[in-house]
Protein backbone atom coordinates (compact mmCIF):
# COMPACT_ATOMS: atom_id res chain seq x y z
CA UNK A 1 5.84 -0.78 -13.44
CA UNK A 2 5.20 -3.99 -11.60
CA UNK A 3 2.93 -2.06 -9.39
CA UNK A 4 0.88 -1.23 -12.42
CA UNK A 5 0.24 -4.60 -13.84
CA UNK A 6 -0.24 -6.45 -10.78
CA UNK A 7 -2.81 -3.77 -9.98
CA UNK A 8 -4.44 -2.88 -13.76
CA UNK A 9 -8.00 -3.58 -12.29
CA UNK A 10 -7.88 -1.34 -9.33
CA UNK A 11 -7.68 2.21 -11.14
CA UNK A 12 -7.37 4.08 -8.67
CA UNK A 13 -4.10 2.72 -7.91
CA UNK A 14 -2.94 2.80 -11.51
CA UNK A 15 -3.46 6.69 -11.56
CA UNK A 16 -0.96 7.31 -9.39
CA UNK A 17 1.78 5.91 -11.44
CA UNK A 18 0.83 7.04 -14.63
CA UNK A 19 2.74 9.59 -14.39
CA UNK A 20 5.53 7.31 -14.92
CA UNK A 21 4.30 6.25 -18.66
CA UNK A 22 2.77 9.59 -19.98
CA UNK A 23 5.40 12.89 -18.86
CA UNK A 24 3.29 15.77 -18.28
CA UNK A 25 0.22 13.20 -17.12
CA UNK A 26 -0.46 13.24 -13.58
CA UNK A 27 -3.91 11.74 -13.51
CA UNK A 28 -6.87 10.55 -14.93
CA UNK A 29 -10.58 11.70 -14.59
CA UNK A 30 -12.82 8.74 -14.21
CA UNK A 31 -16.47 8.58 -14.86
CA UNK A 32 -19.12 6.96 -12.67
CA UNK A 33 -19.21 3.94 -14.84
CA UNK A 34 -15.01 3.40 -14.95
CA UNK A 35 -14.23 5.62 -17.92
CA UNK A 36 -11.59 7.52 -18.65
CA UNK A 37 -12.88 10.75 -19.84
CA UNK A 38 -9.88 12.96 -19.13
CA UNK A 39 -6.28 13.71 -18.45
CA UNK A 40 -4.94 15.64 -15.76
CA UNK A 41 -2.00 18.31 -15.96
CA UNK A 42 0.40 19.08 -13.71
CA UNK A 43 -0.70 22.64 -13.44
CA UNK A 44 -4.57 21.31 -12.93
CA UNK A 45 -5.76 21.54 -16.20
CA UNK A 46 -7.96 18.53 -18.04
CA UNK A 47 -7.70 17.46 -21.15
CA UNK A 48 -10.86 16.40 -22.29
CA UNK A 49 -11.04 13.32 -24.53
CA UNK A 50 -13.56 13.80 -27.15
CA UNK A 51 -16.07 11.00 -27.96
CA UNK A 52 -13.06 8.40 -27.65
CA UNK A 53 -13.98 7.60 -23.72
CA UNK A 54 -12.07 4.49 -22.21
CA UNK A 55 -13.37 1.36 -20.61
CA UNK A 56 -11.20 -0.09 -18.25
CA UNK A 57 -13.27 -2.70 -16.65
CA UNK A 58 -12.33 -6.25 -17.77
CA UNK A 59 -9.34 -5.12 -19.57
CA UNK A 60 -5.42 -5.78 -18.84
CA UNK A 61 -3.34 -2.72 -18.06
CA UNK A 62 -1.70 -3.06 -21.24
CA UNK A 63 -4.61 -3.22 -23.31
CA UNK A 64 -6.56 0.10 -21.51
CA UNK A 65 -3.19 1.88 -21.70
CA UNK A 66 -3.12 1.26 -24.90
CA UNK A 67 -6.59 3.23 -25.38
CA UNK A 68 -5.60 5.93 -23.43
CA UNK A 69 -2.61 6.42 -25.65
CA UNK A 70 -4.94 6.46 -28.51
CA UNK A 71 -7.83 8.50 -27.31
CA UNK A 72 -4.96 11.19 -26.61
CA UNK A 73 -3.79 11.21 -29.45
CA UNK A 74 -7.25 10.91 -31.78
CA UNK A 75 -8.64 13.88 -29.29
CA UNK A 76 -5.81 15.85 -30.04
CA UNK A 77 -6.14 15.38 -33.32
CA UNK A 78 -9.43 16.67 -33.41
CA UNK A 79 -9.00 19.62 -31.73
CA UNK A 80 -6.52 20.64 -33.89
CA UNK A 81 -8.43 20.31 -37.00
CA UNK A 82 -11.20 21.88 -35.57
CA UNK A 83 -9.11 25.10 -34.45
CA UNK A 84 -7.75 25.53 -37.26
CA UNK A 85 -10.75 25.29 -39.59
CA UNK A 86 -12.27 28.15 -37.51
CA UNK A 87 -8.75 30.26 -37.80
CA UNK A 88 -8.95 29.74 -41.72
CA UNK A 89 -12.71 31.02 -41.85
């Protein structure tokens, strides 16, 4: 955990250990521009987050992890409702 917020700007360190705050998280997908723009499975799949992409330049670990969590769960959210809205058509 120290590792983590001593190292909150370098990302690419970070993703290694997030594993350790999300279970069945083993990495993030990272845009060109430092976004998080996915989640990564233990079996390889990505979860996609919708329109709810997260910055993580300038930003203290706790504050971007923060995002993530919430991006997860708002994408998640959406899916949902949009599933089943097609299933009850």
């Amino acid at each position: 955990m120290l590792t983590l917020i001593g190292q909150s700007k370098d990302i690419g360190r970070a993703t290694g250990h997030i594993q350790k705050i999300f279970i069945g998280i083993t990495g993030l997908v990272l845009s060109r521009d430092n976004h998080i723009t996915a989640l990564k499975s233990p079996d390889g799949e990505q979860f996609e987050l919708d329109q709810f992409k997260v910055n993580i330049e300038n930003r203290s670990f706790t504050d971007w992890i923060r995002s993530v969590e919430r991006s997860m769960k708002d994408s998640l959210k959406t899916k949902i409702t949009t599933t089943l809205d097609k299933i009850s058509k």
